[in-house]
Structures are given as C-alpha cells and as structure tokens.
Protein backbone atom coordinates (compact mmCIF):
# COMPACT_ATOMS: atom_id res chain seq x y z
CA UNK A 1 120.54 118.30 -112.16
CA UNK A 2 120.67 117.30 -108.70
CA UNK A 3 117.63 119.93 -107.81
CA UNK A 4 115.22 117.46 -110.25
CA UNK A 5 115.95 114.06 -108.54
CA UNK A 6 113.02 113.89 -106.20
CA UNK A 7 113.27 110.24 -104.47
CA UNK A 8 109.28 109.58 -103.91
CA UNK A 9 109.51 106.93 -101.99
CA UNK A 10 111.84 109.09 -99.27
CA UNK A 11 108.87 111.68 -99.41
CA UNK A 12 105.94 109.48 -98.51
CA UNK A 13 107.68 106.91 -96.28
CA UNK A 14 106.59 107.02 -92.44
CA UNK A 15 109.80 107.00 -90.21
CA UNK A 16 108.26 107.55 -86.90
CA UNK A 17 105.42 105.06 -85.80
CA UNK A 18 102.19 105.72 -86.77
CA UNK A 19 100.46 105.24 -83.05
CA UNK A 20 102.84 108.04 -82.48
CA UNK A 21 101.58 110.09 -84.57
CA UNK A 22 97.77 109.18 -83.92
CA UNK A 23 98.48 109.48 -80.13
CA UNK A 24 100.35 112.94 -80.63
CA UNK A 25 97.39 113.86 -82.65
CA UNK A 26 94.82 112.55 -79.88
CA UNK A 27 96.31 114.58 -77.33
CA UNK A 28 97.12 117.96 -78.57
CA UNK A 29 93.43 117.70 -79.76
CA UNK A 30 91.93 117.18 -76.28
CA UNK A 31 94.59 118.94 -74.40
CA UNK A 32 93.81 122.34 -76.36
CA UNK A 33 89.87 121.20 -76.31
CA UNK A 34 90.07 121.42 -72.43
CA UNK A 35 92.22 124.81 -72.45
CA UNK A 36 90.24 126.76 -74.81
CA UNK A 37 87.19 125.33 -72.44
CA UNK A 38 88.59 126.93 -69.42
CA UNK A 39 89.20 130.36 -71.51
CA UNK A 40 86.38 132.88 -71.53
CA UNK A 41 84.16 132.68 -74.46
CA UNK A 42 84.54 135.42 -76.09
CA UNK A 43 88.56 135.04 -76.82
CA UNK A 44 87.73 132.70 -79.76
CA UNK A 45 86.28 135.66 -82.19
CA UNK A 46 83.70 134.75 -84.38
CA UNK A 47 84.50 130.75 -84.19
CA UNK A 48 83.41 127.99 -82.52
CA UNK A 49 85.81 126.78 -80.14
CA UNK A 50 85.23 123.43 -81.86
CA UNK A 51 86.10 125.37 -85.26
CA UNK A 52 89.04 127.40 -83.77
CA UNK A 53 90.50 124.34 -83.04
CA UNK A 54 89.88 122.60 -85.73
CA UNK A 55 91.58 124.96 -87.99
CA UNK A 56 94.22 125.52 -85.77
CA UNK A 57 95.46 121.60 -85.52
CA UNK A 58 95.19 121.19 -88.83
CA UNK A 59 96.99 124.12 -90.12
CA UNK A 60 99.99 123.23 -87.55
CA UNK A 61 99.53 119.91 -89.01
CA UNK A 62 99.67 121.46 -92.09
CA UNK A 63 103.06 123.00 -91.57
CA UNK A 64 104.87 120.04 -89.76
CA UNK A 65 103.78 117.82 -92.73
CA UNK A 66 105.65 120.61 -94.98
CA UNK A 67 108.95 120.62 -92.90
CA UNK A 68 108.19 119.34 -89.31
CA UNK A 69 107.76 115.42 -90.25
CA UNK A 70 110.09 113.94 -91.99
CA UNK A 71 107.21 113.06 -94.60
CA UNK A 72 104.44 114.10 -96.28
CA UNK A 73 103.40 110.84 -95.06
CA UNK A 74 103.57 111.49 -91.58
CA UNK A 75 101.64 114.87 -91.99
CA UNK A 76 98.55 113.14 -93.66
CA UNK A 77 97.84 110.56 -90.90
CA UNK A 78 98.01 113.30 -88.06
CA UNK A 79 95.33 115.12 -90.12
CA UNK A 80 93.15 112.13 -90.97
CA UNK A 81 93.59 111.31 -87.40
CA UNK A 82 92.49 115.04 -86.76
CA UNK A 83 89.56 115.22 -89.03
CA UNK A 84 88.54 112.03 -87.61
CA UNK A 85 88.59 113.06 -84.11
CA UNK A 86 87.19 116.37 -85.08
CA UNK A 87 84.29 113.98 -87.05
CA UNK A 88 83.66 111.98 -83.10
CA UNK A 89 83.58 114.32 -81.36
CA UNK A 90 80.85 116.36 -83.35
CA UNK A 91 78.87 113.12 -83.93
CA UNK A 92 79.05 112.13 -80.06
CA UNK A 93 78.04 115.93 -79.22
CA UNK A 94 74.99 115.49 -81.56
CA UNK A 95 73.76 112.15 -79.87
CA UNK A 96 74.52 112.66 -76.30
CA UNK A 97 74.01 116.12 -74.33
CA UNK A 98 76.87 115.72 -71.81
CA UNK A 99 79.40 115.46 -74.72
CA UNK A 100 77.97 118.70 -76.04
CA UNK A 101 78.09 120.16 -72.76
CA UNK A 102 81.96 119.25 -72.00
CA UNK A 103 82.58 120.95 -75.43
CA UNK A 104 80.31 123.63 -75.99
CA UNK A 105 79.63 126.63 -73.60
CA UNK A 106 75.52 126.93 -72.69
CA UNK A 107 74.97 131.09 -73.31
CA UNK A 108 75.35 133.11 -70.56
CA UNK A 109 72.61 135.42 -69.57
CA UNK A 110 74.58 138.96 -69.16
CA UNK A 111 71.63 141.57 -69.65
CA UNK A 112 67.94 140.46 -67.90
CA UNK A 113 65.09 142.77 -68.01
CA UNK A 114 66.74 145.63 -68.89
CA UNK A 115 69.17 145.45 -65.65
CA UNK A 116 73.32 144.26 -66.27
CA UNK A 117 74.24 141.19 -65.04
CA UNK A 118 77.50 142.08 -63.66
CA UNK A 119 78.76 139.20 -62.94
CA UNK A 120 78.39 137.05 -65.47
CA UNK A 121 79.69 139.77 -67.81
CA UNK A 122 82.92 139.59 -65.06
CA UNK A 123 83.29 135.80 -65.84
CA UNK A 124 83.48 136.93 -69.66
CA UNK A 125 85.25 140.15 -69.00
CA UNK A 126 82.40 142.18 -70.92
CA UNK A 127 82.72 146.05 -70.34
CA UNK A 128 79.80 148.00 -70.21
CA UNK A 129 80.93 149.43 -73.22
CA UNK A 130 81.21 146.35 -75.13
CA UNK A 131 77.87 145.84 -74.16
CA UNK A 132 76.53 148.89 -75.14
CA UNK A 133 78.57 148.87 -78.55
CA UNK A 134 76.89 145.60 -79.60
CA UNK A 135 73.36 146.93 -78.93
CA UNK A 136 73.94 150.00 -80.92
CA UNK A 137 74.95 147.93 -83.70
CA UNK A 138 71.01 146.17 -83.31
CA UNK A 139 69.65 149.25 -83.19
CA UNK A 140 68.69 149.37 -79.50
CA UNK A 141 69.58 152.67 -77.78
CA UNK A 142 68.36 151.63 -74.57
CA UNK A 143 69.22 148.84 -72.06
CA UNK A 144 66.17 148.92 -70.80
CA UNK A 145 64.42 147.79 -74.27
CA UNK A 146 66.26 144.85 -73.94
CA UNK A 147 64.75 141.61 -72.19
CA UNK A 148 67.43 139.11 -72.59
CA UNK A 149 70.91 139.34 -73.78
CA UNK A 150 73.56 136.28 -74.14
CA UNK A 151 77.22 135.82 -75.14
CA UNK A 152 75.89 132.75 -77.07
CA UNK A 153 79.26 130.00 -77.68
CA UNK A 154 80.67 130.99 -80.69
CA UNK A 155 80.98 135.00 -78.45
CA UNK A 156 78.50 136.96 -79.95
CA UNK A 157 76.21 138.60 -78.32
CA UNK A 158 72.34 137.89 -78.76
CA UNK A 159 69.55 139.90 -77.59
CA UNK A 160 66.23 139.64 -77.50
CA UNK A 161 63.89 143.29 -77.02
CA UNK A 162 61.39 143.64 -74.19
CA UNK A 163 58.76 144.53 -77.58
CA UNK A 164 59.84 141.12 -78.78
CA UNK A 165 60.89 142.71 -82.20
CA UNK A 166 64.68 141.22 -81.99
C-alpha cells in the first residue's frame, strides 16, 4: 500500500533556493551560448545554435526535474527561467544588431565566382568534397556555375548560380 501514498506537497516543495536555481539556469545558458559560439558552424546539424541550445537546456532540465532536483518544483522554475532567457535573448537579437551578432554567426562566403575559398572553408573544416556533395544535391555539376556559396548559421550550405537560376 505503501507504493500509493504519494505525499504532494514533498513533490512540489522547493528545497534549494530559488535564485539558485535561476542563477544555475542563467549561467549554463550563457556559458554553453558562448561555447557553441566559438565552435565551427557547421557542428550544430540542421539547428540553430540558438535552437540546439534551447533544446538541449531544457531537456537536461527536463531530466534533473525527473530525478536530479529534489522536486518537480525545482525543475519547472529552471525551465521557466530557461524559456524566459531563451524568450530575451531572441527579443533583444530582434531589436538590436549587436545582440544578434554575439549570438548568431553572419554566413561565410566559402565558394566566390566559381573559385574555393579555402580558407574560410578551413575555419569551418569544409572538404572539398563536402562541398562538392552539397552542390550535386542542387543540381550544379560545376563549381564554376556557381557565383556565391555560404555556410549560412544554422550550417547549410547556400548557393547562388552564376545564371542566377538558384
């Protein structure tokens, strides 16, 4: 019978502060913001580096709050505090450049008239191949068709066609 008594009040109570929690939050928010900044683009996949670590945070908040925390409780205000945070820094990105600019990656021009870029695709460790790959897959054969290509934030690859047709 023991397995039924759920004591409710145990489960949502907070026992560590709550600026603790908001400052914990806070923190491993900006702290991975700034490392996934300093990681090449491309490592994120097909997210945002604001989205990867978006999900990420909240899904380890997610778990904590499940076992982690000592409450559900405690779990709920480091994902408001998240989402909140998460809801900032988007708005403050939207108003004012340099926020976007500390968050977001401008593209990066790795293909220009037809000729590589070599070392811009170094920065982002882009192979030839790689290259190569993601223009067969837009139907260019040739580098030399393209004008313009650029690992655009989010990592994929854009390119625009000397014939202006992409």
């Amino acid at each position: 019978m023991e397995l039924l008594q759920i004591n409710l009040a145990d489960l949502f109570q907070i026992e560590k502060p709550l600026a603790e929690l908001i400052l914990r939050a806070v923190a491993l928010y900006l702290g991975i913001l700034l490392l996934l900044r300093i990681v090449p683009r491309r490592t994120g996949g097909e997210l945002a580096t604001m989205d990867l670590l978006f999900v990420l945070l909240i899904s380890e908040a997610a778990t904590h709050s499940l076992g982690g925390y000592s409450t559900v409780t405690e779990g709920f205000v480091v994902i408001l505090t998240l989402l909140a945070l998460n809801y900032v820094i988007n708005s403050l990105s939207y108003y004012f450049p340099a926020i976007e600019k500390l968050v977001s990656y401008p593209p990066l021009l790795v293909v220009k008239d037809g000729k590589l870029l070599r070392r811009n695709m170094r920065r982002e460790f882009l192979t030839e191949e790689e290259l190569m790959e993601h223009l067969r897959r837009e139907g260019i054969a040739d580098i030399r068709e393209v004008k313009s290509a650029h690992v655009e934030a989010d990592g994929h690859i854009s390119f625009i066609s000397k014939n202006g047709d992409r």
